[in-house]
Protein backbone atom coordinates (compact mmCIF):
# COMPACT_ATOMS: atom_id res chain seq x y z
CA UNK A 1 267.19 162.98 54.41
CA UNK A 2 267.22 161.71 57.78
CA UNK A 3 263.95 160.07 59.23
CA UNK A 4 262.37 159.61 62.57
CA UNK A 5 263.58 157.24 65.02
CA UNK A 6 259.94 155.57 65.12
CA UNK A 7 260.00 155.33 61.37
CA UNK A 8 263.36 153.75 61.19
CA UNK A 9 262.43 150.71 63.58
CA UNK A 10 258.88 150.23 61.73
CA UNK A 11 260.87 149.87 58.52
CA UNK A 12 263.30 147.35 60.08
CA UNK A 13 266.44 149.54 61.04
CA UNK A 14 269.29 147.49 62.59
CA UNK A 15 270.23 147.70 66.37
CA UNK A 16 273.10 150.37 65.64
CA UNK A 17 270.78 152.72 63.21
CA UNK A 18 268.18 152.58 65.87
CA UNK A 19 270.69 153.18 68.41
CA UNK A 20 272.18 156.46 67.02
CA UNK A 21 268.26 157.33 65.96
CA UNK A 22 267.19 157.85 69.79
CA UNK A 23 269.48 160.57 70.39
CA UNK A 24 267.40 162.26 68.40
CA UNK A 25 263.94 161.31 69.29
CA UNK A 26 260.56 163.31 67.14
CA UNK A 27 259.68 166.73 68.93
CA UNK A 28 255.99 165.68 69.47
CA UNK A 29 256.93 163.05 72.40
CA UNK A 30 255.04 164.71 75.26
CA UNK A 31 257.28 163.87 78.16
CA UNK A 32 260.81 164.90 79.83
CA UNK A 33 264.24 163.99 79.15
CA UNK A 34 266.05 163.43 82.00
CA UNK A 35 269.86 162.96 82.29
CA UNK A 36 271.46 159.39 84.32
CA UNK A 37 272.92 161.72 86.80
CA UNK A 38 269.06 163.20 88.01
CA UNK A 39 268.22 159.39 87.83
CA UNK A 40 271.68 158.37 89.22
CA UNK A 41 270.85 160.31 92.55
CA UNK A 42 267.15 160.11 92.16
CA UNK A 43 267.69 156.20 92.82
CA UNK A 44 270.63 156.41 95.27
CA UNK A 45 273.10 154.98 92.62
CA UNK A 46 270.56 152.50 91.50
CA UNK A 47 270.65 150.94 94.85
CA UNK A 48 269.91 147.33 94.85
CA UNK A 49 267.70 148.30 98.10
CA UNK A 50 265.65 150.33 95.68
CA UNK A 51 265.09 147.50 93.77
CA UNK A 52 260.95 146.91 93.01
CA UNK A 53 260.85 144.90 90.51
CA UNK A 54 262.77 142.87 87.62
CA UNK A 55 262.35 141.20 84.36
CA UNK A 56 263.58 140.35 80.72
CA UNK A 57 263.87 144.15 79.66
CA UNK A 58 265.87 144.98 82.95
CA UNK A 59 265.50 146.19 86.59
CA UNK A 60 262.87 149.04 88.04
CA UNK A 61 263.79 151.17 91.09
CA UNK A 62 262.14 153.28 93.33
CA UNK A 63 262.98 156.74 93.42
CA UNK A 64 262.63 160.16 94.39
CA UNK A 65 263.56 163.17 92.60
CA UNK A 66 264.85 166.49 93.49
CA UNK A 67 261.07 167.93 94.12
CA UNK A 68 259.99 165.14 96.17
CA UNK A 69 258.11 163.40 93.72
CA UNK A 70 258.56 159.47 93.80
CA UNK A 71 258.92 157.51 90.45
CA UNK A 72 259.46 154.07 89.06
CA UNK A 73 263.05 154.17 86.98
CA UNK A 74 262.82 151.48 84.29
CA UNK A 75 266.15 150.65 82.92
CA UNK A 76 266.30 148.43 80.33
CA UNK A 77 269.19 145.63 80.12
CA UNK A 78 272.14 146.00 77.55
CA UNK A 79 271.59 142.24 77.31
CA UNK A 80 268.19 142.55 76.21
CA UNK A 81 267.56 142.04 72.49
CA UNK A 82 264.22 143.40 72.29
CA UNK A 83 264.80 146.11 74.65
CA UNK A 84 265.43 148.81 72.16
CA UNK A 85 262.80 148.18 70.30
CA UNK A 86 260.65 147.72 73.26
CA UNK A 87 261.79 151.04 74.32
CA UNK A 88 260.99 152.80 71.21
CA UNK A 89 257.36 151.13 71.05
CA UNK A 90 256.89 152.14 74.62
CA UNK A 91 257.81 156.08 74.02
CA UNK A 92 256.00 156.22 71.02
CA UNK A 93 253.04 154.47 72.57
CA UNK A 94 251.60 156.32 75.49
CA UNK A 95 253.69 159.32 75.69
CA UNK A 96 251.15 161.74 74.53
CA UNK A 97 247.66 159.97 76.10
CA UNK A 98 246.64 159.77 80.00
CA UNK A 99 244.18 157.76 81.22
CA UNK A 100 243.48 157.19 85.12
CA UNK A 101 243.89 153.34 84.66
CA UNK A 102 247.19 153.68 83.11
CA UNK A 103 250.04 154.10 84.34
CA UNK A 104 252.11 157.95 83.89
CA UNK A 105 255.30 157.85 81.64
CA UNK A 106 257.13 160.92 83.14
CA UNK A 107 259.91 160.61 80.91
CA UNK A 108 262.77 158.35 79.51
CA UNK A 109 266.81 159.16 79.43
CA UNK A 110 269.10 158.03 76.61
CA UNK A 111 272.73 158.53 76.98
CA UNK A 112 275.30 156.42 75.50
CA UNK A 113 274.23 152.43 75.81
CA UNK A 114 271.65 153.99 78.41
CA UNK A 115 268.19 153.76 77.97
CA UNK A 116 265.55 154.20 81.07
CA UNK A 117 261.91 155.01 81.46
CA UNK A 118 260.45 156.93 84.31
CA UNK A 119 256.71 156.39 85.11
CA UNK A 120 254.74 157.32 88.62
CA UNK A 121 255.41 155.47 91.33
CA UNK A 122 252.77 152.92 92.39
CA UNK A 123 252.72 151.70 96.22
CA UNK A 124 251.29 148.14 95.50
CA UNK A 125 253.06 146.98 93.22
CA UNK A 126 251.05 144.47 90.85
CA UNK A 127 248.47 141.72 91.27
CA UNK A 128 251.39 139.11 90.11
CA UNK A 129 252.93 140.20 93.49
CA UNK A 130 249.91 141.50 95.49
CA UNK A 131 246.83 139.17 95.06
CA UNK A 132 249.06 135.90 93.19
CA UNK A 133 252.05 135.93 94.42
CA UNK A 134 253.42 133.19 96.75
CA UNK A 135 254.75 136.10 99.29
CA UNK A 136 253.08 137.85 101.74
CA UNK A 137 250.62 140.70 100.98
CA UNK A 138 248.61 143.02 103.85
CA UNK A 139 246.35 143.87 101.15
CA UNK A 140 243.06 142.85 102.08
CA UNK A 141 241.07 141.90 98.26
CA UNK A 142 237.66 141.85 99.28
CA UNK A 143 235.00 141.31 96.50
CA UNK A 144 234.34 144.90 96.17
CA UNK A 145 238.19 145.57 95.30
CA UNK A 146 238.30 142.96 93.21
CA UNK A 147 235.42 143.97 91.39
CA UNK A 148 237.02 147.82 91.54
CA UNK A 149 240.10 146.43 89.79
CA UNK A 150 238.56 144.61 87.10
CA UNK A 151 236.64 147.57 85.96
CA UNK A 152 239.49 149.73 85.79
CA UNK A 153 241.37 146.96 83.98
CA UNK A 154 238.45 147.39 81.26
CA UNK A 155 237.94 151.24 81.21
CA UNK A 156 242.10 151.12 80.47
CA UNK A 157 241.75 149.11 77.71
CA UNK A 158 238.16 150.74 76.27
CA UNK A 159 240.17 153.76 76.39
CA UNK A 160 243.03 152.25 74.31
CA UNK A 161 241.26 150.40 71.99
CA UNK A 162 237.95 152.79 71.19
CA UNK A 163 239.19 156.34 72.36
CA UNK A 164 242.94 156.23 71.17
CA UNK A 165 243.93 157.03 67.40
CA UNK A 166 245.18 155.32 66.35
CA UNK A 167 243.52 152.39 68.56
CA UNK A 168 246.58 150.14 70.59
CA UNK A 169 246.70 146.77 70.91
CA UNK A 170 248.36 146.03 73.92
CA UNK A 171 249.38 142.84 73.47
CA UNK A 172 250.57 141.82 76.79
CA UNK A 173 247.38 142.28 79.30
CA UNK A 174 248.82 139.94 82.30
CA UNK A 175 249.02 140.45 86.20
CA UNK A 176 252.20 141.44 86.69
CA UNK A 177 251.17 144.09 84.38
CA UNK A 178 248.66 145.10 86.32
CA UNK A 179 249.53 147.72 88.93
CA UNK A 180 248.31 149.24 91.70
CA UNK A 181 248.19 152.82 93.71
CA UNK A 182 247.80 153.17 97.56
CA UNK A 183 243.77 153.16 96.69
CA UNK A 184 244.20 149.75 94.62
CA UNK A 185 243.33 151.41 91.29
CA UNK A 186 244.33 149.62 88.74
CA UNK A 187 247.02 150.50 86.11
CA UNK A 188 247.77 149.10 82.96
CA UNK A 189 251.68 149.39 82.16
CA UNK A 190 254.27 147.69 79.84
CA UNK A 191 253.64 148.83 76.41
CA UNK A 192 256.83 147.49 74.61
CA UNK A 193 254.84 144.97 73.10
CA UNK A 194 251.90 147.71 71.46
CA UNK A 195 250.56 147.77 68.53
CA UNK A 196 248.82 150.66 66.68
CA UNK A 197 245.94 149.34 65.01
CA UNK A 198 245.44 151.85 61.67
CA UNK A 199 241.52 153.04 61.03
CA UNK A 200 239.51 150.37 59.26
CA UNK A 201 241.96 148.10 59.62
CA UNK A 202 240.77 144.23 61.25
CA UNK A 203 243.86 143.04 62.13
CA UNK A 204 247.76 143.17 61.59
CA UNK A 205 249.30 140.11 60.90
CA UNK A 206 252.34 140.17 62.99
CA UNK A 207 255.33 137.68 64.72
CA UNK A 208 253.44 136.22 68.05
CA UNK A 209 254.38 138.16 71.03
CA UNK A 210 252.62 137.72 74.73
CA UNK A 211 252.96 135.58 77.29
CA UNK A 212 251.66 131.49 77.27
CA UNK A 213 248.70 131.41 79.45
CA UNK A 214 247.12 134.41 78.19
CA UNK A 215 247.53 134.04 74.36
CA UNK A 216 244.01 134.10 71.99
CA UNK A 217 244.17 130.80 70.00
CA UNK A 218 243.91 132.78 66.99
CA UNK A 219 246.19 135.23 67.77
CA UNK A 220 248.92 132.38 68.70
CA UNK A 221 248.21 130.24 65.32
CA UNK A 222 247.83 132.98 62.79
CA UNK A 223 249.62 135.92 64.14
CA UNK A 224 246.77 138.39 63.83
CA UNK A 225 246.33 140.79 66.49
CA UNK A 226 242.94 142.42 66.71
CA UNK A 227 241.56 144.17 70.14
CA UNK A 228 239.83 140.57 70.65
CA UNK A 229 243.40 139.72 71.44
CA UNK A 230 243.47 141.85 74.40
CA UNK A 231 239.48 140.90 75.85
CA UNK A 232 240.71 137.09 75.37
CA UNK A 233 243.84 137.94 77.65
CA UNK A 234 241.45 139.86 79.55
CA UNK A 235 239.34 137.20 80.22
CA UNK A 236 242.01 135.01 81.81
CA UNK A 237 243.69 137.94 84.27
CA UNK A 238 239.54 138.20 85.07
CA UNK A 239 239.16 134.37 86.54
CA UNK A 240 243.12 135.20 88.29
CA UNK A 241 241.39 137.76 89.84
CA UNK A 242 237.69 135.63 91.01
CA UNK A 243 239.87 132.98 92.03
CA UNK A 244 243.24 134.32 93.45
CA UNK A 245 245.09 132.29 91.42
CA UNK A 246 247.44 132.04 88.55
CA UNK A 247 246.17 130.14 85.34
CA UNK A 248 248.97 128.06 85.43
CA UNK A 249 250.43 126.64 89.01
CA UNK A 250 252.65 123.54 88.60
CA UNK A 251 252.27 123.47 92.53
CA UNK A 252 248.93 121.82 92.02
CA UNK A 253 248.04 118.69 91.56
CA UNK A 254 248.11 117.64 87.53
CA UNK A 255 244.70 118.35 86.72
CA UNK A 256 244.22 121.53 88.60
CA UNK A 257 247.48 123.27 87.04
CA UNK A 258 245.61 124.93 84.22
CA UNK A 259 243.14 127.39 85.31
CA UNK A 260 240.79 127.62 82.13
CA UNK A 261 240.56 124.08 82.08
CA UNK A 262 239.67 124.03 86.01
CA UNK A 263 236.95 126.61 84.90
CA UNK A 264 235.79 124.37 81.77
């Protein structure tokens, strides 16, 4: 009997099982399946010009498709050894919920060693770039914005951890995760780190997976992720966002590099 691509990679499918698994993804994933070609010409060719953003799972480009509607193409690297996985987690994740402080998954494309996301397109990118980046920014973060954008942050993750059912654990609440629409609502994106969090359940005890800076001591010495996980991770993007700062800058001098120890 053949099983569920989701169900494979929980019980520890290898790369190739998983691989032939997403061709045939479960019925109940709410969202389109678009073919390279639509994303192909949707992205002129993947034009480097296109270009918005990059990291370990790959390269996102700007886009427009047929109907006028603008996207964010997310395609993951070949190189990447968690991007499968990250893929699956992501699909199976927030395909069926919406939430005005996340962001849209429109759809995803798998075809041959191919596999790409395709979420709404946001104008300001995210507050890594917008509000902590060393580049420019026009983008004016007066208290009320900033204030704006961390309630959103916290209705997005309410909604995931209270309204959701199962509840998600994001796991990876950080500022470049963190993006922003032509109003500067926030949007919580990057779920290929989630974790569904079963009912009654206190924690799962799982491998440590995040970013350093914005770990929970407890989560980073015993493994167990709880939603206290996410409010502790939270709390760090939270004094970013006061200050206009990262919490770590090796650009400072040596005893102003680490933000929460600034703040203690």
């Amino acid at each position: 009997m053949g099983c569920s691509p989701f169900f494979c990679y929980k019980s520890g499918a290898t790369r190739q099982q998983i691989s032939t698994h997403t061709e045939d993804l479960p019925g109940d994933i709410n969202t389109i399946r678009y073919t390279y070609r639509e994303l192909a010409r949707a992205t002129e060719n993947f034009n480097p010009s296109n270009k918005i953003g990059e990291g370990g799972f790959g390269s996102v480009y700007k886009g427009r498709l047929r109907n006028g509607k603008l996207i964010a193409v997310k395609v993951l690297s070949v190189e990447s050894r968690q991007g499968l996985k990250e893929f699956l987690n992501e699909l199976m994740s927030i395909s069926n919920i919406s939430h005005g402080n996340l962001v849209s998954l429109y759809g995803y494309c798998v075809e041959g060693n191919q596999r790409i996301l395709v979420y709404n397109y946001l104008e300001n990118n995210s507050l890594a770039q917008t509000l902590l980046g060393s580049g420019r920014s026009n983008i004016q973060f007066n208290w009320r914005s900033r204030v704006n954008i961390c309630l959103g942050i916290a209705r997005g993750l309410a909604y995931l951890h209270d309204d959701v059912n199962p509840h998600i654990v994001h796991r990876d609440i950080k500022a470049s995760n963190i993006l922003l629409d032509k109003d500067l609502t926030p949007k919580i994106s990057d779920f290929g780190l989630a974790k569904l969090l079963p009912p009654n359940a206190s924690h799962i005890s799982t491998r440590v997976a995040g970013t350093l800076g914005y770990l929970a001591p407890e989560y980073a010495i015993r493994g167990q992720v709880t939603r206290k996980s996410d409010v502790y991770s939270f709390g760090v993007l939270l004094l970013e966002i006061v200050s206009g700062r990262s919490n770590t800058s090796s650009r400072l001098p040596y005893e102003d590099q680490i933000l929460l120890e600034k703040v203690r």
